[in-house]
Structures are given as C-alpha cells and as structure tokens.
C-alpha atoms as a PDB file:
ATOM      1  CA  UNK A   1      13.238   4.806 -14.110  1.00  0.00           C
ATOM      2  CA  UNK A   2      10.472   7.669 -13.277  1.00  0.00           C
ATOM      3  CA  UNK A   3      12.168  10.752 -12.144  1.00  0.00           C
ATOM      4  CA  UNK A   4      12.050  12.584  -8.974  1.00  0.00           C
ATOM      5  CA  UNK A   5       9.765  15.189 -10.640  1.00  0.00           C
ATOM      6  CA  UNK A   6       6.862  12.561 -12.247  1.00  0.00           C
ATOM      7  CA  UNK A   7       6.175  11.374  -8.566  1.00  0.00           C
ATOM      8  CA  UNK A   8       3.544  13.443  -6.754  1.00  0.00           C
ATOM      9  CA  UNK A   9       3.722  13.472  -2.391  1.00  0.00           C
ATOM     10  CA  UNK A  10       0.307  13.579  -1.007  1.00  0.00           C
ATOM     11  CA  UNK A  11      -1.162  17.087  -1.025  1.00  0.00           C
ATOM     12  CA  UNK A  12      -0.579  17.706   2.620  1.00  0.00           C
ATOM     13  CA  UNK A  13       3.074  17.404   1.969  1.00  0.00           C
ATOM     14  CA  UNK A  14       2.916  19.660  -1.466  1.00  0.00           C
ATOM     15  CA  UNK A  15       1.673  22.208   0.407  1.00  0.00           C
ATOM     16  CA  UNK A  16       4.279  22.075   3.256  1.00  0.00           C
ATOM     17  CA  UNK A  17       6.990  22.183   0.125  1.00  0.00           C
ATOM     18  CA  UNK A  18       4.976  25.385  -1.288  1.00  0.00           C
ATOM     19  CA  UNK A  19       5.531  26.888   2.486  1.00  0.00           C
ATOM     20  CA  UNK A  20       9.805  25.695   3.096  1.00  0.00           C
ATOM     21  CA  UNK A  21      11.118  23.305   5.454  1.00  0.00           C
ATOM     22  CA  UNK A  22      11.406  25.917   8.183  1.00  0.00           C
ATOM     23  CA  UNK A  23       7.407  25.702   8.496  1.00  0.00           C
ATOM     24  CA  UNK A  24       7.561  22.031   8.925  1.00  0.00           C
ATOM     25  CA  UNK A  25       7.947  20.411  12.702  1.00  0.00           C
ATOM     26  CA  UNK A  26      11.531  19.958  13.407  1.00  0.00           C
ATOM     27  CA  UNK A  27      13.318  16.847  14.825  1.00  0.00           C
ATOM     28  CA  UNK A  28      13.585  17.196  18.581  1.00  0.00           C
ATOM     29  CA  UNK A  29      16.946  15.463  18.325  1.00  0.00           C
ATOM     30  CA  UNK A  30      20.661  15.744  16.690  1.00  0.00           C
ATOM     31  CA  UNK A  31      21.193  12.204  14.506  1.00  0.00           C
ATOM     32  CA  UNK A  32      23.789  10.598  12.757  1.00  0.00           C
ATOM     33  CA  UNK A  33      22.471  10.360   9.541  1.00  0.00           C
ATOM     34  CA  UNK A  34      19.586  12.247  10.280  1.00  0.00           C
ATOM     35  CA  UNK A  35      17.929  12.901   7.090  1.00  0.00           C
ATOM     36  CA  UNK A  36      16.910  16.965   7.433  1.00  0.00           C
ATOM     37  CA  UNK A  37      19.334  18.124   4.450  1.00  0.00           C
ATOM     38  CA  UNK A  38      18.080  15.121   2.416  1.00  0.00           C
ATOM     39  CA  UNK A  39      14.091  15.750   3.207  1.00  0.00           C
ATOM     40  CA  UNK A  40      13.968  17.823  -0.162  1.00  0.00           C
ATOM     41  CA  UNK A  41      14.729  14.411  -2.262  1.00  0.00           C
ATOM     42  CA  UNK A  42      12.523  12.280   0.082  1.00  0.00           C
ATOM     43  CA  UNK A  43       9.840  14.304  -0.243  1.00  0.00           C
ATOM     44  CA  UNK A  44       9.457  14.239  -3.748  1.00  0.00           C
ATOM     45  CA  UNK A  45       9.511  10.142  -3.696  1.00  0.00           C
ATOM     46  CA  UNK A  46       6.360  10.140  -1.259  1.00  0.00           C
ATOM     47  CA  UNK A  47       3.897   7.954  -2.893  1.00  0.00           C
ATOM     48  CA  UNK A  48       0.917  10.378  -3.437  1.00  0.00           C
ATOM     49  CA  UNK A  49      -1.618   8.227  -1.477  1.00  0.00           C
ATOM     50  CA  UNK A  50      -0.127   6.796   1.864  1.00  0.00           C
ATOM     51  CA  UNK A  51      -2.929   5.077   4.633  1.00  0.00           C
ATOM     52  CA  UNK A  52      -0.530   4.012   7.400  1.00  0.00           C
ATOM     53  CA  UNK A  53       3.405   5.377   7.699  1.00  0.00           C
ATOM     54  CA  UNK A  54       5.596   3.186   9.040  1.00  0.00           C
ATOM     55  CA  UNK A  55       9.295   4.161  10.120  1.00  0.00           C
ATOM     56  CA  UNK A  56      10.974   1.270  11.682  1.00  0.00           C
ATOM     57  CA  UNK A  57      14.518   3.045  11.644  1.00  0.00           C
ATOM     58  CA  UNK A  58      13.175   6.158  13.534  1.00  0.00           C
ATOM     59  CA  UNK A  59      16.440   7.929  14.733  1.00  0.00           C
ATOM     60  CA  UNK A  60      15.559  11.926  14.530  1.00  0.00           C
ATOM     61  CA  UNK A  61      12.766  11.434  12.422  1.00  0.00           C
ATOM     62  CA  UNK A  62      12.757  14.126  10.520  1.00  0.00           C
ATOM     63  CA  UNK A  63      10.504  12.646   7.517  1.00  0.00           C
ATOM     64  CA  UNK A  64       7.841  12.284   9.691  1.00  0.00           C
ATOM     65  CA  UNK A  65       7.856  15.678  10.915  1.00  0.00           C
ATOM     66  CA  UNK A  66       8.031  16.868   7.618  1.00  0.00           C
ATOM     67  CA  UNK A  67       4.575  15.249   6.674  1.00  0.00           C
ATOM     68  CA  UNK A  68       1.374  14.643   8.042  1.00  0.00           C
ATOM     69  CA  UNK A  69       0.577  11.094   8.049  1.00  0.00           C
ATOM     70  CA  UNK A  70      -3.082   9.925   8.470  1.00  0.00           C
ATOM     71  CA  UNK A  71      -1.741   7.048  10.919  1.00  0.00           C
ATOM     72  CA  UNK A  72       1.833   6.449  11.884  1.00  0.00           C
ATOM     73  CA  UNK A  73       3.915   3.378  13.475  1.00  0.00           C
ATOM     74  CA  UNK A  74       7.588   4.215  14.330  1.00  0.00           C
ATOM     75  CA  UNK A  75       9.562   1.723  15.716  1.00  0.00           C
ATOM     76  CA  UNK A  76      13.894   1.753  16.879  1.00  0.00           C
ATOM     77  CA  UNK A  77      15.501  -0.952  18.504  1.00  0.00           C
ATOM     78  CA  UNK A  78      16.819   1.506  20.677  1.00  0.00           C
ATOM     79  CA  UNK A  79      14.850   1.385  23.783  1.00  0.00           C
ATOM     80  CA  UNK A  80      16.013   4.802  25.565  1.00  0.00           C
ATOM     81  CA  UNK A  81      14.969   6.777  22.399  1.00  0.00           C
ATOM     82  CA  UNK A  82      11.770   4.777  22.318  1.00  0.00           C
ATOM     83  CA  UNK A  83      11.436   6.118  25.948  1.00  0.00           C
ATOM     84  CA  UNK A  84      12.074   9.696  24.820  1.00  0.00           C
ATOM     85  CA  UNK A  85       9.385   9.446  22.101  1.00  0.00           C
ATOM     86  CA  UNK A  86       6.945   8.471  24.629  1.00  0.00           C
ATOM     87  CA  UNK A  87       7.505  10.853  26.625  1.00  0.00           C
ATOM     88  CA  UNK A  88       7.386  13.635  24.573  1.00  0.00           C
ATOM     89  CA  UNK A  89       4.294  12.469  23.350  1.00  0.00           C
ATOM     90  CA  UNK A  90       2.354  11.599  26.607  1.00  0.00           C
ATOM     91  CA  UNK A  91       4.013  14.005  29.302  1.00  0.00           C
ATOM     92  CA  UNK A  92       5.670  17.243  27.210  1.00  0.00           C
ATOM     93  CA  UNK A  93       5.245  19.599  29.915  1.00  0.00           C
ATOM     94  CA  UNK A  94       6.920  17.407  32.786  1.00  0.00           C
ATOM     95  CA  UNK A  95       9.275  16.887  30.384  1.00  0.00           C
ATOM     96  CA  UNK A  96      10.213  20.307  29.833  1.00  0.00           C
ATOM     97  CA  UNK A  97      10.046  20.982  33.720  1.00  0.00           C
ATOM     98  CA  UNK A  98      12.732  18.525  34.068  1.00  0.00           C
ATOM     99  CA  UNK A  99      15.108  19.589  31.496  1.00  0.00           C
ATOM    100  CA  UNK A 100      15.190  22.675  33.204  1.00  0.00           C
ATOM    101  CA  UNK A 101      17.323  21.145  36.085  1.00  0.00           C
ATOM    102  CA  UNK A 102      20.285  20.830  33.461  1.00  0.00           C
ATOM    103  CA  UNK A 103      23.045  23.214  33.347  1.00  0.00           C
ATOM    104  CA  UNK A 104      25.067  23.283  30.573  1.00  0.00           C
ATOM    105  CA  UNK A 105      28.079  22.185  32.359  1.00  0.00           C
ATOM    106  CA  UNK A 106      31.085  19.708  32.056  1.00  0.00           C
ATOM    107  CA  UNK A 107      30.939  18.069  35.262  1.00  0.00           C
ATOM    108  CA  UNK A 108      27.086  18.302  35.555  1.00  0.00           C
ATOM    109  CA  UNK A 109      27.158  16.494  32.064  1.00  0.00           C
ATOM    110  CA  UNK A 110      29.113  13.351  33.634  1.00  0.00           C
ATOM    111  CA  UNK A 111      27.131  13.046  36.184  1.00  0.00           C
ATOM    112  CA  UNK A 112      24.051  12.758  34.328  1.00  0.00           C
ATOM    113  CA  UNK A 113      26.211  10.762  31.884  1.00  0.00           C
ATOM    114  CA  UNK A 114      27.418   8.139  34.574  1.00  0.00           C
ATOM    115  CA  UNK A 115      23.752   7.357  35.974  1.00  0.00           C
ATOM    116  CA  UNK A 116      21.798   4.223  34.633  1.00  0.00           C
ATOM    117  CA  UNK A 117      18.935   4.967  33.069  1.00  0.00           C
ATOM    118  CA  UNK A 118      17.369   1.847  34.404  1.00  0.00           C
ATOM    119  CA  UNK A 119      17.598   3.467  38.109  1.00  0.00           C
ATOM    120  CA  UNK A 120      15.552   6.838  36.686  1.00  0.00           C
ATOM    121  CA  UNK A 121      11.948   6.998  35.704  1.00  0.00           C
ATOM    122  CA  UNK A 122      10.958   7.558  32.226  1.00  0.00           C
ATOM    123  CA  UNK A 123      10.525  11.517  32.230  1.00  0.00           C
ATOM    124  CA  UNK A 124      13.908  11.328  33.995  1.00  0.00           C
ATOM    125  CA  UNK A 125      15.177   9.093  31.627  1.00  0.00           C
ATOM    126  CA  UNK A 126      13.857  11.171  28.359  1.00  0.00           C
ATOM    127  CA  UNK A 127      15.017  14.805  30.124  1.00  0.00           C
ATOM    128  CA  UNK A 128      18.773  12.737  30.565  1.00  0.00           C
ATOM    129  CA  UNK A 129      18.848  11.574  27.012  1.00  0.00           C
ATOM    130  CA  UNK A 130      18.096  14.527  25.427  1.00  0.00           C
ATOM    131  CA  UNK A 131      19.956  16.796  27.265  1.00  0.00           C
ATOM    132  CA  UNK A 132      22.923  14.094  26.318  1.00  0.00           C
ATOM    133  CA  UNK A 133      22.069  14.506  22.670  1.00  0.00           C
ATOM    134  CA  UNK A 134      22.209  18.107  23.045  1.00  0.00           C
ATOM    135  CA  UNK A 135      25.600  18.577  24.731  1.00  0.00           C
ATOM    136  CA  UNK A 136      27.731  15.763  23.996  1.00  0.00           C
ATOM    137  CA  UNK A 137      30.491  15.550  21.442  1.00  0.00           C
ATOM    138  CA  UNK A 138      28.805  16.593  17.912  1.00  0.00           C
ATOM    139  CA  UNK A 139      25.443  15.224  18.859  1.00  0.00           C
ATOM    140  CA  UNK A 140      26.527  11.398  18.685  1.00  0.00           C
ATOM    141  CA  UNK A 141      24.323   8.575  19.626  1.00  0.00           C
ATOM    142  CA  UNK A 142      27.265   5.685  20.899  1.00  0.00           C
ATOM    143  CA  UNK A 143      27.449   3.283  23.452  1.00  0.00           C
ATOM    144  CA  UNK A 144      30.595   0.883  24.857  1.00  0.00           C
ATOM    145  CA  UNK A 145      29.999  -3.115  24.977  1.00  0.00           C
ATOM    146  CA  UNK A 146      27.985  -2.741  28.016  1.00  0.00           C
ATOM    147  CA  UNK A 147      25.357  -0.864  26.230  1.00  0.00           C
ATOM    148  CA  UNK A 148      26.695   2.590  28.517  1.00  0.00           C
ATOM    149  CA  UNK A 149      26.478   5.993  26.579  1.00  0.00           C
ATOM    150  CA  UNK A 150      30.517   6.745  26.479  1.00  0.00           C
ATOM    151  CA  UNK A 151      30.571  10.606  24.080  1.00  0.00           C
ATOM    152  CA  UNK A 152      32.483  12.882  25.804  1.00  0.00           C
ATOM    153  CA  UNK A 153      31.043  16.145  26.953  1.00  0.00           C
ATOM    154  CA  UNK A 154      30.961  18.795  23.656  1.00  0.00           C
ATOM    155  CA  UNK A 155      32.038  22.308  23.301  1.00  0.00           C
ATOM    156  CA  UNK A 156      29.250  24.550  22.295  1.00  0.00           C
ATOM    157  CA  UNK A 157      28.541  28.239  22.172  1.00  0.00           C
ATOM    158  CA  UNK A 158      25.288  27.961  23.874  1.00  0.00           C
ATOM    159  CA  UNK A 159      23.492  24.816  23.114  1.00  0.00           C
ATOM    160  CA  UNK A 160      19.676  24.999  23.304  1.00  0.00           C
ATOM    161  CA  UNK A 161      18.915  22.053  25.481  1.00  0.00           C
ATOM    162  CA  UNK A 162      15.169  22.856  26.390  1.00  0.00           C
ATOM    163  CA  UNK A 163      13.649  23.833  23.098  1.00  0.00           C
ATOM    164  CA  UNK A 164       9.806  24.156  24.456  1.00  0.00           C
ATOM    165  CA  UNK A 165       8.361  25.111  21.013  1.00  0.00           C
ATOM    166  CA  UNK A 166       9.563  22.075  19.133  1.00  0.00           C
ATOM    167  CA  UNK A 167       8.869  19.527  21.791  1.00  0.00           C
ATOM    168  CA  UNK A 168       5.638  20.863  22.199  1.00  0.00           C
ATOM    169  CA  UNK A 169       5.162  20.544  18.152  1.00  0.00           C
ATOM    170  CA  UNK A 170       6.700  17.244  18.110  1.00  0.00           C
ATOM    171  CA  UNK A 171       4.152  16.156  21.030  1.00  0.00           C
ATOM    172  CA  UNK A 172       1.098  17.437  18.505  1.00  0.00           C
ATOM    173  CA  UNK A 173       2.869  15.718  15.831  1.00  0.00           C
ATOM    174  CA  UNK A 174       3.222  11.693  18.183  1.00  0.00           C
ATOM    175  CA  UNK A 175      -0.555  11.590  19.249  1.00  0.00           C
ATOM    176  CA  UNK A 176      -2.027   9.026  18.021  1.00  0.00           C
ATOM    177  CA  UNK A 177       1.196   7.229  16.633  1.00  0.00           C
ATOM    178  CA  UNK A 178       2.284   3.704  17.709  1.00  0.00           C
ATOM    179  CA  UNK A 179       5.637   3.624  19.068  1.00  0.00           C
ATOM    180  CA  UNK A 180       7.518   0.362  18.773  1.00  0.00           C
ATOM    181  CA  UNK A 181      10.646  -0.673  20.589  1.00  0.00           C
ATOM    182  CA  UNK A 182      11.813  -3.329  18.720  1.00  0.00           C
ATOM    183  CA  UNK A 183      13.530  -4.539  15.099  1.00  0.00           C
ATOM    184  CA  UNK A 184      12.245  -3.948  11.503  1.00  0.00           C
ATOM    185  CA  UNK A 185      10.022  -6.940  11.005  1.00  0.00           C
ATOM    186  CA  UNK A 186       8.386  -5.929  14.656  1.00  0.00           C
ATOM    187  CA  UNK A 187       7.598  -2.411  13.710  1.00  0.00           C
ATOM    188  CA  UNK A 188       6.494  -3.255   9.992  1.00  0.00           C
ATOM    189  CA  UNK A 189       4.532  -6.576  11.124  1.00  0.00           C
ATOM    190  CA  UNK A 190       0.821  -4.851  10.387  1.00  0.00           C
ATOM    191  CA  UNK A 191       1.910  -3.301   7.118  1.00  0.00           C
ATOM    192  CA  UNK A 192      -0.522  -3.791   4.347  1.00  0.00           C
ATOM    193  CA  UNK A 193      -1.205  -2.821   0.610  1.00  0.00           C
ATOM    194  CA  UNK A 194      -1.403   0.750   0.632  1.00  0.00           C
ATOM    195  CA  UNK A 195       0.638   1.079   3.110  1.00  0.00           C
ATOM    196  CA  UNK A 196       3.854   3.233   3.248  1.00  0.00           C
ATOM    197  CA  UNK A 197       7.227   1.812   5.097  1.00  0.00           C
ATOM    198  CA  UNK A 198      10.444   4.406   4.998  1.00  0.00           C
ATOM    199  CA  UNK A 199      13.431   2.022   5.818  1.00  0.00           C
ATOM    200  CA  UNK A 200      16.463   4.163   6.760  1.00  0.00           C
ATOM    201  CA  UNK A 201      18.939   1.821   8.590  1.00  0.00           C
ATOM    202  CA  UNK A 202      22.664   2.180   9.825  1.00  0.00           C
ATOM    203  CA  UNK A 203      24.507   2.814   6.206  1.00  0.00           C
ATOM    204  CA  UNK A 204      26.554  -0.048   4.863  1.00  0.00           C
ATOM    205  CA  UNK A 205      30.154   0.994   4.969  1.00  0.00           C
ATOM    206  CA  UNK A 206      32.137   2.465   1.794  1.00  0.00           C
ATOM    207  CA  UNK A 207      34.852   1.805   3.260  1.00  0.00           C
ATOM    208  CA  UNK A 208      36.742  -0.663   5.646  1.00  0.00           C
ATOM    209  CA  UNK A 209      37.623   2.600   8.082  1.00  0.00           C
ATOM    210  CA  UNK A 210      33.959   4.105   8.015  1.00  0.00           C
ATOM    211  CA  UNK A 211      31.858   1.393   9.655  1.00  0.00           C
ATOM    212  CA  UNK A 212      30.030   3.556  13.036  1.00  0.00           C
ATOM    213  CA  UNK A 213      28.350   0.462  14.723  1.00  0.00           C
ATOM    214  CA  UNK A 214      27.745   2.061  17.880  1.00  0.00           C
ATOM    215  CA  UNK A 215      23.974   2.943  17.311  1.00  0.00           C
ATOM    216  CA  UNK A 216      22.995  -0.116  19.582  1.00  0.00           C
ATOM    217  CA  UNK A 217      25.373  -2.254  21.285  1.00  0.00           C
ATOM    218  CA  UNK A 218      25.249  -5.216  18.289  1.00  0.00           C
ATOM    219  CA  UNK A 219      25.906  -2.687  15.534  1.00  0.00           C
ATOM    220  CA  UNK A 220      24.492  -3.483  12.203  1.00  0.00           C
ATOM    221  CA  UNK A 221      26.516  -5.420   9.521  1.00  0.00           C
ATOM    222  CA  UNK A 222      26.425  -6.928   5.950  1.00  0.00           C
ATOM    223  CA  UNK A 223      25.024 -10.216   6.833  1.00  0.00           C
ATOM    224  CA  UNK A 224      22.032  -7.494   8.549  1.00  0.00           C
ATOM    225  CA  UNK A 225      22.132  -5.660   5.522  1.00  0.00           C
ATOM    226  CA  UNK A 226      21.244  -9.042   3.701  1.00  0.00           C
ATOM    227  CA  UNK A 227      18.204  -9.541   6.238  1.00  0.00           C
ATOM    228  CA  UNK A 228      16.798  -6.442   5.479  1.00  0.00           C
ATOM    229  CA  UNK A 229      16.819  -6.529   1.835  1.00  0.00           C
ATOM    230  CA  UNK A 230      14.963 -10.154   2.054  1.00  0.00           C
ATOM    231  CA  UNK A 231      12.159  -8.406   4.891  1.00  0.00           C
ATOM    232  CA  UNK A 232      12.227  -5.499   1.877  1.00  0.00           C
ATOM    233  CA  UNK A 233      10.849  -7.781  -0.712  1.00  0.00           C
ATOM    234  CA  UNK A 234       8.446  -9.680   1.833  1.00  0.00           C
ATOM    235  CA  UNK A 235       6.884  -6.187   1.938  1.00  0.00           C
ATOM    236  CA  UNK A 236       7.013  -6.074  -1.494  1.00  0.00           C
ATOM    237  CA  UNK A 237       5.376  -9.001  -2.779  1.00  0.00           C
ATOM    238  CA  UNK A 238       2.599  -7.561   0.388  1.00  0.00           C
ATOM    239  CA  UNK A 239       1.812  -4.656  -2.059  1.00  0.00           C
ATOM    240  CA  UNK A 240       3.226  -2.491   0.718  1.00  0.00           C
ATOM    241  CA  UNK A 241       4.892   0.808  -0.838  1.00  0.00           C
ATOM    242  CA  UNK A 242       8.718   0.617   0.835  1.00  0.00           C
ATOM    243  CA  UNK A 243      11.349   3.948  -0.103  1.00  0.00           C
ATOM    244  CA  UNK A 244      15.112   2.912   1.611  1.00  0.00           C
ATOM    245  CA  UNK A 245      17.984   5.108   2.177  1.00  0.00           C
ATOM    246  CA  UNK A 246      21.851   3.979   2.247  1.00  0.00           C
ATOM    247  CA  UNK A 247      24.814   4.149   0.703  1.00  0.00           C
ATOM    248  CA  UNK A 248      26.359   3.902  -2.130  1.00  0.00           C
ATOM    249  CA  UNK A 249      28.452   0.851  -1.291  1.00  0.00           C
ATOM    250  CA  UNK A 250      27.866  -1.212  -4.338  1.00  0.00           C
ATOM    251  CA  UNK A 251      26.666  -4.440  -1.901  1.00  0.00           C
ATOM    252  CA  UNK A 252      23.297  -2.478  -1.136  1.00  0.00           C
ATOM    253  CA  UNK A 253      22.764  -1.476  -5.554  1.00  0.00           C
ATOM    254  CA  UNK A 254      23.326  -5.893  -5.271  1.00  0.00           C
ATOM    255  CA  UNK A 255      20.840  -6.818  -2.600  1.00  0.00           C
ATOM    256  CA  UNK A 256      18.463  -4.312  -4.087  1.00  0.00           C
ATOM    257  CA  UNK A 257      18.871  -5.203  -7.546  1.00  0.00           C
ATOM    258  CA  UNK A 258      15.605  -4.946  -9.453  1.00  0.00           C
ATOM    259  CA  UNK A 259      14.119  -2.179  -7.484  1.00  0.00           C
ATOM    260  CA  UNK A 260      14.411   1.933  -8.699  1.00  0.00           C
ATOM    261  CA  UNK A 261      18.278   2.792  -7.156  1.00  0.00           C
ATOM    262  CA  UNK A 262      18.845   6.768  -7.370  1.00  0.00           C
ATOM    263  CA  UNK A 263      22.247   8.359  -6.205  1.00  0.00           C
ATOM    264  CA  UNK A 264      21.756  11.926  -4.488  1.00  0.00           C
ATOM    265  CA  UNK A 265      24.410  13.889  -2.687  1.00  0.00           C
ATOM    266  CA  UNK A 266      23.379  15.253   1.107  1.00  0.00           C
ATOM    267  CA  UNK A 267      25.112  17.474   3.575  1.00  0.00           C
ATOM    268  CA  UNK A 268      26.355  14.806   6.711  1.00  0.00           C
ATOM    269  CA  UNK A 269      27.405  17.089   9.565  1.00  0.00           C
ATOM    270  CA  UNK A 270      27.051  14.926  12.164  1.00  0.00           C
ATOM    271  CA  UNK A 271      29.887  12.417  11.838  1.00  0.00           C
ATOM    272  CA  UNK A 272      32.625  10.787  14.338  1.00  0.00           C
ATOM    273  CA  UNK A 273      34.939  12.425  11.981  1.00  0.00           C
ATOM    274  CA  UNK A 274      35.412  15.277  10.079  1.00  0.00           C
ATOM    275  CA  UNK A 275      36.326  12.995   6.802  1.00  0.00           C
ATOM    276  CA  UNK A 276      32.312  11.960   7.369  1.00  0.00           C
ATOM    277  CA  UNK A 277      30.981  15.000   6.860  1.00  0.00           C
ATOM    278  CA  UNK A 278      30.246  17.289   3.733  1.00  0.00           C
ATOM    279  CA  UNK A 279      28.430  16.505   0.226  1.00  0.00           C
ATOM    280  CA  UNK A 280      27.989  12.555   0.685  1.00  0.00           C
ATOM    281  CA  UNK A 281      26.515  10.053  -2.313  1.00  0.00           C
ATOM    282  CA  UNK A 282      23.292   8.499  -1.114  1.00  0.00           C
ATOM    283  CA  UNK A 283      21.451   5.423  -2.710  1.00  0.00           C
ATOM    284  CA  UNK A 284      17.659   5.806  -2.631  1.00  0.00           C
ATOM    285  CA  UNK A 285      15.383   2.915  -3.705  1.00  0.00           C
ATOM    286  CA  UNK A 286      11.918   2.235  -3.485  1.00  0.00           C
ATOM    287  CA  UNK A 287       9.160  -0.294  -5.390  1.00  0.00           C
ATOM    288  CA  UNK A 288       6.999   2.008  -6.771  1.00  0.00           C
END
C-alpha cells in the first residue's frame, strides 16, 4: 500500500498546502461529518492529474473548496441544500440582502423554522436554510418523517449568520460547476477515465446506538452501503479515479475489500451527542 506521502495532489492544491488551510475558501455551511479537520489527509490522496471532480455526497464541501478543480459536478440528494448551492452561486448578493432580515433570535428562529420551504422562493429558501444551519442546535442537518427540519433553536455567543466574504468566495469558487440534485449514480453518470469522484456518504454505524439517519428523510443503511460499494467498482472498472471516506465499521473494510483501506483519526465536533465527538477512526479507500 503507497503511503500518504508517495502520492502527489495536483500543483494547484500543493501550493494551497505550502500557503495553510486558512488561505483556502471555506465551507459556507456547519456539517455533520464535514470533512475540514480531515482535509490535511484528503489532500495528500488527490490523484496528481484530475480533468473533471465529481462530489456526489456534497454536504459542506469542504474538499472542493480546498482545491481548484478544472471542472466540477456536485451532486446531494438533498434538494434544499442543492437550492442553497445554487443560489449562492447564481444570486450571492440577493442572497446576502436577505439574510440580513434574520435576527438571531429564539422565536424569530421558529418561525422561520415552521415555514415550508416549498411556499418561499429559492433566495428565500437558501437565506432560511442557512440561517437554520447557523443557529440551530450544534449545526445539525435533521428532519422528522415528513421530511420537516425539527433541531431546536441553539445557544450561541454570537453566531455569524451572514458571512459576506465566504459566500462571496464560495460563489467564485460554484461558477461553472454542475449542481445535481439527485443520488450517487445521477451525479457520477458522465464520469470517465481520468476522471476524479470523492464519495463521502452517511458513515456506516460502529455501533447499534450511533446510527444518525436523519440526513434525508430515508436515511442511509447497510443494504445502501452495499449499493454503493457495487456503483464504486462500476467506476472502477470505468478507469474513473474514486477516494471514499467512512468508518471504521469492519462491514465497509468487507465491501471494499481489494481496494487501498487507510485508518486516520479526525476531530468530529459536530455530533447529536457529545460521545460523537473528539479524535474519531476514519477508513479512507481509493483505487489508485
């Protein structure tokens, strides 16, 4: 197995390493599982040549705003962060004019939490969701059975819920990029030799009392697990370059058996749970 040091990311990327994360265009949003603390190791897997990105798993997205990628799809089956991509990327500055009209307040937060996003256009719907993200309960994404956002309203010194700087970065950073609302096989469909895909789905539980399937309203489980590994090899046999990111649970070192599995340890601070958070194992793999 090649270590983390023999594998070269594409010189636009080295450079960005040479000049420290902080340089680098910052998620616009909070994430479970977002992967800022872990970028270090990601980085470092980058193949060194990549023609299209691909991130069907989008989430926070920090690896993409980390690099500079010649041409980008990035795809989530979750429709209202979709939404907020799209807007950032196509209307920024009516964006930011609407996220001034929220207070950080408790019983301006469920209001905004009790509307339906289908009755709000989208810069109304992308100003909500963020502003959500920013000021619920430790920056959770979860919804009931009905699909309805149900965090409760979070206590924070003074959260920064119009951040004009990065969401005018992140804009720079989304022109030109495909955005895909839809599953994995949707958002990876065009993906070709010499292409790159970054999988980083909902992380098989360790544990029967840590599954968080609240992402989207169906959750994610083993049997999807199973689905992905299979698409994972499709892409494979394609000549298409694919890096994943899960757990350690020992089903995904199974499914994935045959590929280059790495353990590395990440910070997780944004949890349901205070037993989530700290130093975590991680499995990489990748087929290159």
């Amino acid at each position: 197995m090649a270590s983390p040091q023999a594998i070269k990311a594409p010189a636009s990327v080295r450079k960005q390493s040479a000049d420290g994360l902080e340089n680098r265009a910052k998620p616009v949003l909070k994430w479970a599982g977002g992967k800022r603390a872990l970028l270090p190791e990601l980085l470092a897997r980058l193949p060194e040549k990549i023609n299209s990105y691909y991130e069907p798993f989008f989430g926070g997205g920090a690896l993409f705003f980390a690099g500079r990628f010649p041409s980008a799809v990035i795809g989530d089956v979750n429709k209202e962060l979709i939404n907020v991509y799209r807007v950032i990327r196509d209307h920024s500055g009516r964006l930011l004019k609407e996220l001034e009209k929220h207070p950080y307040e408790k019983e301006h937060f469920y209001r905004v939490r009790a509307q339906a996003p289908s009755a709000l256009s989208a810069i109304r719907r992308a100003a909500r969701f963020i502003y959500l993200n920013k000021t619920c309960f430790n920056g959770l994404y979860r919804v009931n059975s009905r699909g309805e956002f149900n965090v409760p309203f979070g206590a924070y010194k003074n959260p920064r819920i119009r951040d004009p700087e990065t969401i005018r970065e992140a804009s720079a950073r989304l022109r030109g990029v495909t955005l895909q609302e839809g599953g994995y096989r949707e958002t990876t469909a065009s993906a070709q030799a010499g292409d790159f895909v970054y999988f980083d789905p909902p992380y098989e539980p360790v544990s029967a009392t840590s599954r968080f399937v609240s992402y989207s309203r169906d959750g994610f489980t083993s049997e999807d697990q199973a689905d992905l590994a299979y698409a994972f090899r499709e892409l494979d046999a394609r000549g298409v370059r694919c890096l994943l990111s899960n757990s350690s649970a020992p089903l995904i070192r199974k499914l994935y058996r045959g590929f280059k599995i790495e353990t590395v340890y990440a910070p997780r601070s944004v949890n349901s749970s205070a037993s989530g958070r700290g130093k975590v194992a991680e499995t990489l793999i990748r087929n290159y």
